[in-house]
N, C-alpha and C. Protein backbone atom coordinates (compact mmCIF):
# COMPACT_ATOMS: atom_id res chain seq x y z
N UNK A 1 -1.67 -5.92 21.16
CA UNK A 1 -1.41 -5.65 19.77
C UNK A 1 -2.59 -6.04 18.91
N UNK A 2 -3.28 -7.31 19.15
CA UNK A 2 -4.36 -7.46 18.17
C UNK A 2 -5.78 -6.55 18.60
N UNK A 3 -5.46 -6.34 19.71
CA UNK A 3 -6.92 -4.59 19.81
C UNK A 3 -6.72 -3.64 19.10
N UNK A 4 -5.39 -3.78 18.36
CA UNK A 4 -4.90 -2.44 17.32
C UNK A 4 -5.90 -2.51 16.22
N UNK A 5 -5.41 -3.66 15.64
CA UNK A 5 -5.83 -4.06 14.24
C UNK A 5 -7.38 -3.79 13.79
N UNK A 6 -8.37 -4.32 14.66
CA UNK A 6 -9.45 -4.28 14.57
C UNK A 6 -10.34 -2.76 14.30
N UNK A 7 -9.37 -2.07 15.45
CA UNK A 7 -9.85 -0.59 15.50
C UNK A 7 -9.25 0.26 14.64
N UNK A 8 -7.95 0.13 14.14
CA UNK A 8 -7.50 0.38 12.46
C UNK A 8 -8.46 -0.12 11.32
N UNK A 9 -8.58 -1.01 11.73
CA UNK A 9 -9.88 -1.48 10.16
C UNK A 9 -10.75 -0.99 10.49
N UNK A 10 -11.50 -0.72 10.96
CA UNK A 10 -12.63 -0.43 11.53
C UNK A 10 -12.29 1.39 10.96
N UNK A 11 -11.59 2.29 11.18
CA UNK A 11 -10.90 3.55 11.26
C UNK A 11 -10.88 3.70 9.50
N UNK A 12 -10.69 2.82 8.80
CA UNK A 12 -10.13 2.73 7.84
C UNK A 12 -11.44 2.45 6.76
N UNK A 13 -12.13 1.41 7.57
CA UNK A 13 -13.55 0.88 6.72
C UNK A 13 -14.53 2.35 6.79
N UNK A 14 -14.22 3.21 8.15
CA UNK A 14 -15.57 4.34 8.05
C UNK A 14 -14.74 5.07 7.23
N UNK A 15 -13.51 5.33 7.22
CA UNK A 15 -12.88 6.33 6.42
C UNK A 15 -13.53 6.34 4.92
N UNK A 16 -13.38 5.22 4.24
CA UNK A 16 -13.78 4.77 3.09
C UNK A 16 -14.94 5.22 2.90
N UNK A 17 -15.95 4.83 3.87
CA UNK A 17 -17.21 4.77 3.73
C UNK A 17 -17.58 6.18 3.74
N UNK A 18 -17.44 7.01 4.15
CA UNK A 18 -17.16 8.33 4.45
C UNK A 18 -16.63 9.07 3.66
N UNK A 19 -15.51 8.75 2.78
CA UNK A 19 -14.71 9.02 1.64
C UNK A 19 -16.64 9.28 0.39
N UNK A 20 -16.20 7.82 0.23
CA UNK A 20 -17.72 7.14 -0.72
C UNK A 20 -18.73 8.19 -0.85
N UNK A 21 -19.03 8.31 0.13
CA UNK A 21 -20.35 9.34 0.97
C UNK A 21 -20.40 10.15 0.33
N UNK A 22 -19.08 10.69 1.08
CA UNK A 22 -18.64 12.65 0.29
C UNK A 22 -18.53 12.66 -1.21
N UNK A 23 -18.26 11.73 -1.66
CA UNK A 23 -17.70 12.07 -2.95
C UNK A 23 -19.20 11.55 -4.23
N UNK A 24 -20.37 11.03 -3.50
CA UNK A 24 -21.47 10.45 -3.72
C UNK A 24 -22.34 12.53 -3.69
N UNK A 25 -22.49 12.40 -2.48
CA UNK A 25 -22.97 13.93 -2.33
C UNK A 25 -22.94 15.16 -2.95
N UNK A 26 -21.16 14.99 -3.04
CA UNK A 26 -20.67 16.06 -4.21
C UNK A 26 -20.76 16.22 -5.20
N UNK A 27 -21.63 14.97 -6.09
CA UNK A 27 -21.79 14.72 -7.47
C UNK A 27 -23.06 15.24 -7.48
N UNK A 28 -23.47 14.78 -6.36
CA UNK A 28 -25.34 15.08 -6.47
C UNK A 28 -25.04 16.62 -6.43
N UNK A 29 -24.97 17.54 -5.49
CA UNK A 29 -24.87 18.82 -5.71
C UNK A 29 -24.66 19.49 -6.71
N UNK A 30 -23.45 18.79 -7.62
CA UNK A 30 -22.60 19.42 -8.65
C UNK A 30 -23.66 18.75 -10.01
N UNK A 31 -24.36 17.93 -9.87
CA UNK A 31 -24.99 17.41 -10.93
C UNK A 31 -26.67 18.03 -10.89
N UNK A 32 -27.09 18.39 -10.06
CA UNK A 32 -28.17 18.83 -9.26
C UNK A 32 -27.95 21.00 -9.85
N UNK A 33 -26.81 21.70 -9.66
CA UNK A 33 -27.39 22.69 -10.17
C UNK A 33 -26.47 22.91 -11.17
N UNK A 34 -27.25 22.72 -12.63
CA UNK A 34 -26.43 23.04 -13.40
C UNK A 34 -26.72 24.54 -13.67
N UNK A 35 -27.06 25.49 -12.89
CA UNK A 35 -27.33 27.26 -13.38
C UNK A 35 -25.67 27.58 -12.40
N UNK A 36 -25.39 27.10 -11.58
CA UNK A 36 -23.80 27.38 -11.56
C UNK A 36 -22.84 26.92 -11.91
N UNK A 37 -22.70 25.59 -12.38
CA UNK A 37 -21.67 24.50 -13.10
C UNK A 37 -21.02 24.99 -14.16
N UNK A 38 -19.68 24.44 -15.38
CA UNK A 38 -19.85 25.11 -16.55
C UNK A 38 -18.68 26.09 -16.37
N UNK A 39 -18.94 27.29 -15.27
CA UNK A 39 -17.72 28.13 -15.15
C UNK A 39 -16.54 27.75 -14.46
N UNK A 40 -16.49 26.70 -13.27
CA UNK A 40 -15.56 26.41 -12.66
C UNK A 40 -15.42 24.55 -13.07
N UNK A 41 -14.24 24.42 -13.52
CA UNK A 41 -13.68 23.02 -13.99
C UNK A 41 -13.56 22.11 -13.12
N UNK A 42 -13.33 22.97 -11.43
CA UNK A 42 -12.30 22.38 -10.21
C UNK A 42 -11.63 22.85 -9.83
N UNK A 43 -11.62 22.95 -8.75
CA UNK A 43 -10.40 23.93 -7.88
C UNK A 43 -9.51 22.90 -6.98
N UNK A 44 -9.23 21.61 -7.51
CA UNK A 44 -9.16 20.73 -6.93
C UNK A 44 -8.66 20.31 -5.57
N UNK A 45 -10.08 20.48 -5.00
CA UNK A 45 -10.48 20.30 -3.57
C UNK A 45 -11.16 18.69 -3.83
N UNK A 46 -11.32 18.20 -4.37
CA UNK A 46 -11.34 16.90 -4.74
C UNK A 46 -10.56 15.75 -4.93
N UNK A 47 -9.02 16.45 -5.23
CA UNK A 47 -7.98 15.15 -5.79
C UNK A 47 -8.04 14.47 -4.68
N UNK A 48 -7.32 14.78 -3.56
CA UNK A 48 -7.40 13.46 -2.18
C UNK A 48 -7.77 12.28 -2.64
N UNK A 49 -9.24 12.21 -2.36
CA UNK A 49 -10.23 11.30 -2.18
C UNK A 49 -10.01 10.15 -3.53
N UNK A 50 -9.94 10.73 -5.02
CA UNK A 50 -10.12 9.71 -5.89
C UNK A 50 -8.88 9.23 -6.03
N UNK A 51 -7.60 9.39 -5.57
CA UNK A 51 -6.11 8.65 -5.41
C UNK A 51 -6.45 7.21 -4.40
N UNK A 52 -7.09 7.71 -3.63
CA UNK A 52 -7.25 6.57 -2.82
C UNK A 52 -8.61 5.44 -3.06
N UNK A 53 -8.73 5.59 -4.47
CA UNK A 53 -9.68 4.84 -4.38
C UNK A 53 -9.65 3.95 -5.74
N UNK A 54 -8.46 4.12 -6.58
CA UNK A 54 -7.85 2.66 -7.56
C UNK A 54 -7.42 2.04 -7.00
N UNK A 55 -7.95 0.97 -6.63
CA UNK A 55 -7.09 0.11 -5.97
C UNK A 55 -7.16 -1.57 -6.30
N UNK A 56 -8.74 -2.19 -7.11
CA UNK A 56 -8.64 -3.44 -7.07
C UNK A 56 -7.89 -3.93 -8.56
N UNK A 57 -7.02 -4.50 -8.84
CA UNK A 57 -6.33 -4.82 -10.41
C UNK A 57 -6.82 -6.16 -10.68
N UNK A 58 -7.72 -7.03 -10.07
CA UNK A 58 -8.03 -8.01 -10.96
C UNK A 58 -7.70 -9.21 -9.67
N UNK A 59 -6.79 -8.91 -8.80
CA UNK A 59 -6.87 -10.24 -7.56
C UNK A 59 -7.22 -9.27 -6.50
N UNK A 60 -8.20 -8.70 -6.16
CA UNK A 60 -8.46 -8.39 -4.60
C UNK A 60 -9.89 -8.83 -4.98
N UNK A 61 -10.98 -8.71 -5.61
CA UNK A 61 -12.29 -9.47 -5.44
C UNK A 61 -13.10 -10.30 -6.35
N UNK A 62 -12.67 -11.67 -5.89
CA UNK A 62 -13.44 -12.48 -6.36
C UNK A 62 -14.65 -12.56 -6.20
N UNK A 63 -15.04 -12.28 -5.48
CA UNK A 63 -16.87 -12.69 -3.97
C UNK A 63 -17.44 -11.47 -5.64
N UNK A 64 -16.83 -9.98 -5.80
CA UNK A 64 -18.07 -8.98 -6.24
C UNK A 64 -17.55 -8.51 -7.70
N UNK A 65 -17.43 -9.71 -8.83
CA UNK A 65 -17.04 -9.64 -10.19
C UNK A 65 -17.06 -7.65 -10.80
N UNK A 66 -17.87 -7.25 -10.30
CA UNK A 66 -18.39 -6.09 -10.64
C UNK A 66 -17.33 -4.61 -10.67
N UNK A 67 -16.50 -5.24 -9.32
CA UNK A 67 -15.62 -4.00 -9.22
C UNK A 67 -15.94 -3.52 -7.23
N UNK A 68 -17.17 -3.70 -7.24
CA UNK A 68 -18.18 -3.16 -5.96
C UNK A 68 -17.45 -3.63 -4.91
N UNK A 69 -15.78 -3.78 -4.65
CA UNK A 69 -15.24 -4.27 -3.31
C UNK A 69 -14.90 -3.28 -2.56
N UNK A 70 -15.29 -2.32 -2.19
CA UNK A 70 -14.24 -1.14 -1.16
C UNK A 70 -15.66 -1.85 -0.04
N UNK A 71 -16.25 -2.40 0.05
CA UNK A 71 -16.89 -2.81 1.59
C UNK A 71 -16.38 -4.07 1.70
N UNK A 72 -15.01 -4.16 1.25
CA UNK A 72 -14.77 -5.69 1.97
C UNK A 72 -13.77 -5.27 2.98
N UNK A 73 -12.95 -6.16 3.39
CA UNK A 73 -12.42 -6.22 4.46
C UNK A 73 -11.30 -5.68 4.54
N UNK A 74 -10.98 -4.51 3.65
CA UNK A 74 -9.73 -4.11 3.52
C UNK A 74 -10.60 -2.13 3.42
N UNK A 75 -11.33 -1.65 3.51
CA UNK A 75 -11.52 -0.77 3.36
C UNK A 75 -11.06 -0.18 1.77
N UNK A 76 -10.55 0.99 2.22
CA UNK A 76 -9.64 1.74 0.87
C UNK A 76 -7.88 1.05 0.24
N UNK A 77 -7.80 0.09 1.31
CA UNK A 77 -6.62 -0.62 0.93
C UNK A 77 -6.68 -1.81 0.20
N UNK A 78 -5.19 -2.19 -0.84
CA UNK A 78 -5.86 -3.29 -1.60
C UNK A 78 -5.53 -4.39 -0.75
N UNK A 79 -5.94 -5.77 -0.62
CA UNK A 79 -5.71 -6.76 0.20
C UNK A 79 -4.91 -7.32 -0.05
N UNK A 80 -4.54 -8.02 -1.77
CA UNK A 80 -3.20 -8.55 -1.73
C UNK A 80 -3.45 -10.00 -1.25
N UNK A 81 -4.58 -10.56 -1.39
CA UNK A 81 -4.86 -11.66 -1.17
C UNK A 81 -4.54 -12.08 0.34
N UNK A 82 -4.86 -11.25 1.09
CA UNK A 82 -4.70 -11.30 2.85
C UNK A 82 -3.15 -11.56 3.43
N UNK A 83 -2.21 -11.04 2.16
CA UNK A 83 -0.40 -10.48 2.56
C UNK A 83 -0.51 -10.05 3.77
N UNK A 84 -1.42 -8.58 3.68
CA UNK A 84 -1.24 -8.10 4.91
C UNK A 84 -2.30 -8.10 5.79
N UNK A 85 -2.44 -9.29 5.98
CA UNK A 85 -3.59 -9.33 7.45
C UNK A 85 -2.67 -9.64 8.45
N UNK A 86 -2.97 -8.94 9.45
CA UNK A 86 -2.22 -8.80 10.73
C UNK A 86 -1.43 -7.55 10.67
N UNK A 87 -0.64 -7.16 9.26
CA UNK A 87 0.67 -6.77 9.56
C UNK A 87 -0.35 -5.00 9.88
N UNK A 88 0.64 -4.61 11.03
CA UNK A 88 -0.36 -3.16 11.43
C UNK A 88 0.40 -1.80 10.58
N UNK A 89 1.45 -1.65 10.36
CA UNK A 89 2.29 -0.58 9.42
C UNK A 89 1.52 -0.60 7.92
N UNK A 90 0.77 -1.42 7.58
CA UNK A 90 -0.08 -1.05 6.05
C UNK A 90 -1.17 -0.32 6.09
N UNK A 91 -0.80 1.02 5.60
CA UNK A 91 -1.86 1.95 5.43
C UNK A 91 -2.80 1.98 3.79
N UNK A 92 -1.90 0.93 2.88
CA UNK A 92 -2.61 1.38 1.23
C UNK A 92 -0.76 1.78 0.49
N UNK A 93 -1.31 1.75 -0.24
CA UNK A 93 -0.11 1.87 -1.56
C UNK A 93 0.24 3.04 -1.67
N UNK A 94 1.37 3.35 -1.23
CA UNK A 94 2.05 4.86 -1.81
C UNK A 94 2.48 4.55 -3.50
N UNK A 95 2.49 5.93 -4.00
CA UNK A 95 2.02 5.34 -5.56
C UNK A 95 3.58 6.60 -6.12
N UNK A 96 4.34 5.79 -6.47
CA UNK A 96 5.79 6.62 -6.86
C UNK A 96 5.57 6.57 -8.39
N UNK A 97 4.79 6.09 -9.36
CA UNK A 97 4.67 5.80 -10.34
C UNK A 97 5.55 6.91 -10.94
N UNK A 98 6.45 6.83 -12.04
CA UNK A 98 6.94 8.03 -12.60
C UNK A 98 8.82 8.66 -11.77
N UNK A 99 8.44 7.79 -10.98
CA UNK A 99 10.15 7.80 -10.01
C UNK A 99 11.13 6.35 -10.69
N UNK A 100 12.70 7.56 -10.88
CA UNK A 100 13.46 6.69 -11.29
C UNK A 100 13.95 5.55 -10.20
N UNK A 101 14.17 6.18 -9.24
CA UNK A 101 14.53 5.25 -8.19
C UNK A 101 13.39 5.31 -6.60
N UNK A 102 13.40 4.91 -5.92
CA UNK A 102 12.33 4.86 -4.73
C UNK A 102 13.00 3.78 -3.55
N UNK A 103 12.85 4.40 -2.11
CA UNK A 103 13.77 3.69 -1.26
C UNK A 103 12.80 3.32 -0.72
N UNK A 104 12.81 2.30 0.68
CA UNK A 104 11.72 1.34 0.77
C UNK A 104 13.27 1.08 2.72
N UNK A 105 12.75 1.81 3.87
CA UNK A 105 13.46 1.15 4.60
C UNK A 105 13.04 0.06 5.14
N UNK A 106 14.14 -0.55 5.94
CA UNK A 106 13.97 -2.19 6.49
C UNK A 106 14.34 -1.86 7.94
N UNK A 107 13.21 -2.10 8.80
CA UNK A 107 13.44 -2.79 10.15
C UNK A 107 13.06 -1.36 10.57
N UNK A 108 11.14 -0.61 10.09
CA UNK A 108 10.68 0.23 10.50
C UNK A 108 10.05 -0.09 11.86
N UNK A 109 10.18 0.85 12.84
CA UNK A 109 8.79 0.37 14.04
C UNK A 109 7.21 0.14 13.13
N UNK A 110 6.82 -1.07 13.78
CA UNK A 110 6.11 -1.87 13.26
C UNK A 110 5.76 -3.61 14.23
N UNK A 111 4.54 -3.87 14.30
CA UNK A 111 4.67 -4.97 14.53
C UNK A 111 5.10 -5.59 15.79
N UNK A 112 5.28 -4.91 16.86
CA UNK A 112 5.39 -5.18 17.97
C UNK A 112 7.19 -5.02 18.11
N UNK A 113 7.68 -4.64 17.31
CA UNK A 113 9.32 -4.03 17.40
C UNK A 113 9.46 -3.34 15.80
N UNK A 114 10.94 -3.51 15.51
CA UNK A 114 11.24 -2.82 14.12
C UNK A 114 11.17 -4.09 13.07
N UNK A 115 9.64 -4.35 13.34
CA UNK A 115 9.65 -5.58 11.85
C UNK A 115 8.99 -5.17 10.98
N UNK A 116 9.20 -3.84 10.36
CA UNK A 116 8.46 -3.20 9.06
C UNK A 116 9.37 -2.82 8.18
N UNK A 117 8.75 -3.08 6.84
CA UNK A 117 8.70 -2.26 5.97
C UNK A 117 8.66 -0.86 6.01
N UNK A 118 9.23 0.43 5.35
CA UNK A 118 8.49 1.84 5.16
C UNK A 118 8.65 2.31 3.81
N UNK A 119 7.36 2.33 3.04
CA UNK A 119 6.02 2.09 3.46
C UNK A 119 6.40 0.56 2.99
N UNK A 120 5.46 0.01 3.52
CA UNK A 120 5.04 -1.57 3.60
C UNK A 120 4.42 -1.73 1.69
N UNK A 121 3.85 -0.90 1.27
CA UNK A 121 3.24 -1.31 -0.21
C UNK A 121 4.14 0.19 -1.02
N UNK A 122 4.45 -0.08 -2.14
CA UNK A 122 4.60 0.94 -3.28
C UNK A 122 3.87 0.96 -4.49
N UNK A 123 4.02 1.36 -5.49
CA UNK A 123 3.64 1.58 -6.71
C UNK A 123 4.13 1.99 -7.51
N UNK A 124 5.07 1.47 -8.28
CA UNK A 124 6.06 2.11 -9.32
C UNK A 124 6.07 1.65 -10.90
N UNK A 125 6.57 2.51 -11.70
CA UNK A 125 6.33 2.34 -13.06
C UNK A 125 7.61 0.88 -13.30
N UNK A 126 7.38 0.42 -14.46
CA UNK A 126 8.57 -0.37 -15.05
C UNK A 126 9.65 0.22 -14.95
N UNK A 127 11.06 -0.28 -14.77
CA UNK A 127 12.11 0.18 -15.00
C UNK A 127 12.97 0.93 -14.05
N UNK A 128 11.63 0.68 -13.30
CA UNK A 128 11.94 2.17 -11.79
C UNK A 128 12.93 0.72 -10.94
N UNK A 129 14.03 1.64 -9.69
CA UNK A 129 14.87 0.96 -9.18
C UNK A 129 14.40 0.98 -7.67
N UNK A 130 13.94 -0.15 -6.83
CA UNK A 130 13.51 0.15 -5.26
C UNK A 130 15.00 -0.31 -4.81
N UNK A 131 15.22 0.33 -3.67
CA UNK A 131 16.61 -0.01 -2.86
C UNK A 131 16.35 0.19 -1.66
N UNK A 132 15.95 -0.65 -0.85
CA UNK A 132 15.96 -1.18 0.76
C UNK A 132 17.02 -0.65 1.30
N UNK A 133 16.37 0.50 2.20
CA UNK A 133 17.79 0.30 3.05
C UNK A 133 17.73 0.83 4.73
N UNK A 134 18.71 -0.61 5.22
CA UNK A 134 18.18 -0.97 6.88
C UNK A 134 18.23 0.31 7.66
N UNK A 135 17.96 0.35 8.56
CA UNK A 135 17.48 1.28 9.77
C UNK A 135 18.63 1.06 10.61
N UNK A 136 19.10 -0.15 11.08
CA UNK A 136 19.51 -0.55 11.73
C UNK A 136 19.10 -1.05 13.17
N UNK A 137 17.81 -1.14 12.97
CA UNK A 137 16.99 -1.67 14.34
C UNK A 137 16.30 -3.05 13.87
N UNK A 138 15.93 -3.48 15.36
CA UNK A 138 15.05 -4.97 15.11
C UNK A 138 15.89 -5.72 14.63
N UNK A 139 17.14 -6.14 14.70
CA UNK A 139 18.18 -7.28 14.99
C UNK A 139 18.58 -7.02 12.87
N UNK A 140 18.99 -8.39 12.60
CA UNK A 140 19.38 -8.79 11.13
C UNK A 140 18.15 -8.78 10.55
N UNK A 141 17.87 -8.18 9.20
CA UNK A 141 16.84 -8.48 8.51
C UNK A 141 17.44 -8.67 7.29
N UNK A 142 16.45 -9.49 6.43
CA UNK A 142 16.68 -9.49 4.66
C UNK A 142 15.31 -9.52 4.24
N UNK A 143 15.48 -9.06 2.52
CA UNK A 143 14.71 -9.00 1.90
C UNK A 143 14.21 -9.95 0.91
N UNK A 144 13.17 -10.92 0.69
CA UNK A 144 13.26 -12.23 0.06
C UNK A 144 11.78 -12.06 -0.87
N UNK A 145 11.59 -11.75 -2.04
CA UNK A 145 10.56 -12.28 -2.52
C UNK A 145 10.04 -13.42 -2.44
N UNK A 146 8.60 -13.54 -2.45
CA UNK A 146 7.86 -15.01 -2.59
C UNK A 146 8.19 -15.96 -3.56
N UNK A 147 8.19 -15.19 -4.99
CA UNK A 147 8.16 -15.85 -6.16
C UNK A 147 9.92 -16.06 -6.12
N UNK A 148 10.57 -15.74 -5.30
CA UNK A 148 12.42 -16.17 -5.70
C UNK A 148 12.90 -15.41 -6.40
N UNK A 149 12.27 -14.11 -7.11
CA UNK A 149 12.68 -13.48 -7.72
C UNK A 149 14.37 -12.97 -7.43
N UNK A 150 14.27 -12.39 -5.94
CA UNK A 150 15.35 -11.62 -5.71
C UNK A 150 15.72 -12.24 -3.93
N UNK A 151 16.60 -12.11 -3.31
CA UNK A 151 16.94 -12.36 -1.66
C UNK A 151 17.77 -11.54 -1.58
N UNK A 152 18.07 -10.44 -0.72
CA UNK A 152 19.47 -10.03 0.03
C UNK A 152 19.92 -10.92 1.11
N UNK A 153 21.12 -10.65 1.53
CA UNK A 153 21.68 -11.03 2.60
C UNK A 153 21.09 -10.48 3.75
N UNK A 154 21.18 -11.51 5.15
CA UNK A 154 20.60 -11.24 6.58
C UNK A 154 21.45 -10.35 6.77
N UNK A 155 21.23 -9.10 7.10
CA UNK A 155 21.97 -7.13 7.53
C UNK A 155 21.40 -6.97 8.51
N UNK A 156 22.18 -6.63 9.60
CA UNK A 156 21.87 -6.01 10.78
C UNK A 156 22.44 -3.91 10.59
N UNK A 157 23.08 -3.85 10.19
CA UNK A 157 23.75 -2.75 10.18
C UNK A 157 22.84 -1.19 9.17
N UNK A 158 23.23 -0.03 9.94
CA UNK A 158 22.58 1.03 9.40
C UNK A 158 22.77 1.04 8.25
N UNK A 159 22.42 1.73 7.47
CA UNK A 159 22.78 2.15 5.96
C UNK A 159 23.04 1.42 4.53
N UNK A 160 22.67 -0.16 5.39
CA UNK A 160 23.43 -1.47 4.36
C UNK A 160 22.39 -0.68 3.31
N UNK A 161 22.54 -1.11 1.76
CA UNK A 161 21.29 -1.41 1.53
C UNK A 161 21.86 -2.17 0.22
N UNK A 162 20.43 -2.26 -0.72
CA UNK A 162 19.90 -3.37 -1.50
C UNK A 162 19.04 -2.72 -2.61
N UNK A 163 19.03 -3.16 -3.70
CA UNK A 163 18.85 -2.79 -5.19
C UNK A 163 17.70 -3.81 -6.27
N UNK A 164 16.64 -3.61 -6.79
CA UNK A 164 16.37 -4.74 -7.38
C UNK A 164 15.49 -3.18 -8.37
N UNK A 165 16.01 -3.83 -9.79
CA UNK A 165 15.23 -3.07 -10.69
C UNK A 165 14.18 -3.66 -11.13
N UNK A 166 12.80 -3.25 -11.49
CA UNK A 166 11.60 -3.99 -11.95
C UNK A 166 11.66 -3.76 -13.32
N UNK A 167 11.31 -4.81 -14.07
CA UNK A 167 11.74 -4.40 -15.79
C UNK A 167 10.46 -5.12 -16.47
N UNK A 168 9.08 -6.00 -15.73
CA UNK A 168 8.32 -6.16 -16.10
C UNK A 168 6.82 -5.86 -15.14
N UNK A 169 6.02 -5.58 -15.65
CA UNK A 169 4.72 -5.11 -14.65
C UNK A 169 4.08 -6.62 -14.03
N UNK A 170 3.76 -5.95 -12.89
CA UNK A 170 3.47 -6.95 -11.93
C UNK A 170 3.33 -7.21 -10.63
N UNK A 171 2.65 -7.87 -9.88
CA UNK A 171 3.17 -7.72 -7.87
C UNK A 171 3.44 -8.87 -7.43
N UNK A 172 4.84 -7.80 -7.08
CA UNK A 172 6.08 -8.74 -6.30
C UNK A 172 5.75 -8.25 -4.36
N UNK A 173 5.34 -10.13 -4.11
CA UNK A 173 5.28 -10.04 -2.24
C UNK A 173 7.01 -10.31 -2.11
N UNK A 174 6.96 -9.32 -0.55
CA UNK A 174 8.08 -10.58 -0.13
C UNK A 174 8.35 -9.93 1.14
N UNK A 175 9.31 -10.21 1.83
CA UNK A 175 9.28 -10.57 2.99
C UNK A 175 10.79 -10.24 3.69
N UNK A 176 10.33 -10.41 5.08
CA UNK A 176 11.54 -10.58 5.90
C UNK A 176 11.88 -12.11 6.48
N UNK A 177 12.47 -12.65 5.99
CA UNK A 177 13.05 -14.19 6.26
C UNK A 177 12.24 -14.70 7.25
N UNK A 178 13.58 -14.03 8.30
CA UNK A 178 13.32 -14.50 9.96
C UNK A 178 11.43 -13.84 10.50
N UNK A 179 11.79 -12.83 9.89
CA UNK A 179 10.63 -11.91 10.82
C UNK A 179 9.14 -12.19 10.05
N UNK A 180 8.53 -12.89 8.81
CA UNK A 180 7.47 -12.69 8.05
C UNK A 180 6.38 -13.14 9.28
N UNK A 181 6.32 -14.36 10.02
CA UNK A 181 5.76 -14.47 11.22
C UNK A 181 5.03 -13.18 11.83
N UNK A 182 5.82 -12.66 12.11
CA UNK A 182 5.67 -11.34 12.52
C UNK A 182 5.01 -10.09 12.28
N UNK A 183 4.96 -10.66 10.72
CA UNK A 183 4.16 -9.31 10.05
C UNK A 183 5.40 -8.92 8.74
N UNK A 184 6.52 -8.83 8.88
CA UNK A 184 7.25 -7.97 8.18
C UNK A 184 7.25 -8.05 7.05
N UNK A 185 6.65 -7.80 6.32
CA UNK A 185 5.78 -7.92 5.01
C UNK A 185 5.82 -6.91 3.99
N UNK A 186 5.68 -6.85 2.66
CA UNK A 186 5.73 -5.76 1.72
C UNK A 186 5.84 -6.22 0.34
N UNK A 187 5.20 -5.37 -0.25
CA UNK A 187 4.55 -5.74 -1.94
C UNK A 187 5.16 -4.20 -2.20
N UNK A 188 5.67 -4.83 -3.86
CA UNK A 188 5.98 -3.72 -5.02
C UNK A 188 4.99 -4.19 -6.19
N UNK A 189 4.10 -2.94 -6.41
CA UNK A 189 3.40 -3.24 -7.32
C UNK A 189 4.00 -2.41 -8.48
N UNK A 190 3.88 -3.13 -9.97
CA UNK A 190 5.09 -2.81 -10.83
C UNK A 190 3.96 -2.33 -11.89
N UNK A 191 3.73 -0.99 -12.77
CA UNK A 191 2.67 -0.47 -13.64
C UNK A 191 3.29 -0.31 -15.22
């Protein structure tokens, strides 16, 4: 399991870098002839790339005041103050921003059994409602913020689920009780 991780970051750091590249190149071209520019706005063959690339809010880099962190150790993902180091199911923030409600299952394959999150990170506006709800694999799980905000009850069973509305902006970690050891890990970031 830890030969995963390395070669995921690694997958993830050229991705970025590669991302960077292309999107470095494309400016030069597009800035380079302006006798064709002007008529076309975008055909947006571009969006992809710049979604995945807001990502630091003020705690992922201290070391590069500047902004200049996508070569740290998280690639295109935000770090979260090393939440998710280890955990292998974090790909980056799915971004629901603009959704009234957004589900978030518990006890995804992940982690050397069903100790995930799906997805492991979100992104949602104020007011928006996340509701967990179990899989029914990987034994009892619950859902426990760091800060105490919120806990469900330990659920083993399909379909249980769980409710917490966000009503101020902010990122909320938290966890699976028994399983955080493990990895089972997940942040709501609140906009």
């Amino acid at each position: 399991m830890s030969d995963r991780s390395p070669d995921r970051r690694t997958v993830l750091r050229a991705t970025g870098l590669v991302a960077a590249g292309g999107l470095t190149g494309l400016a030069g071209c597009t800035a380079g002839s302006g006798s064709e520019g002007g008529t076309g706005e975008g055909d947006g063959a571009n969006t992809e790339e710049p979604t995945a690339t807001p990502e630091p809010s003020g705690d992922g880099g201290s070391s590069g005041g500047d902004g200049a962190d996508t070569g740290g150790d998280s690639g295109s993902a935000e770090s979260f103050d090393g939440w998710f180091d280890g955990v292998d199911n974090y790909d980056g923030v799915v971004d629901e921003t603009g959704a009234d409600e957004v589900t978030v299952e518990v006890g995804t394959e992940a982690n050397g059994g069903y100790y995930g999150f799906g997805p492991a990170a979100v992104r949602v506006s104020t007011g928006t409602t996340v509701v967990w709800e179990w899989t029914g694999q990987g034994s009892s799980h619950n859902v426990a913020a760091e800060d105490g905000s919120f806990e469900s009850e330990l659920v083993s069973e399909e379909g249980h689920t769980f409710s917490n509305t966000f009503d101020s902006s902010g990122t909320i970690k938290y966890a699976c009780t028994p399983h955080k050891a493990m990895g089972m890990k997940g942040v709501v970031v609140v906009e």
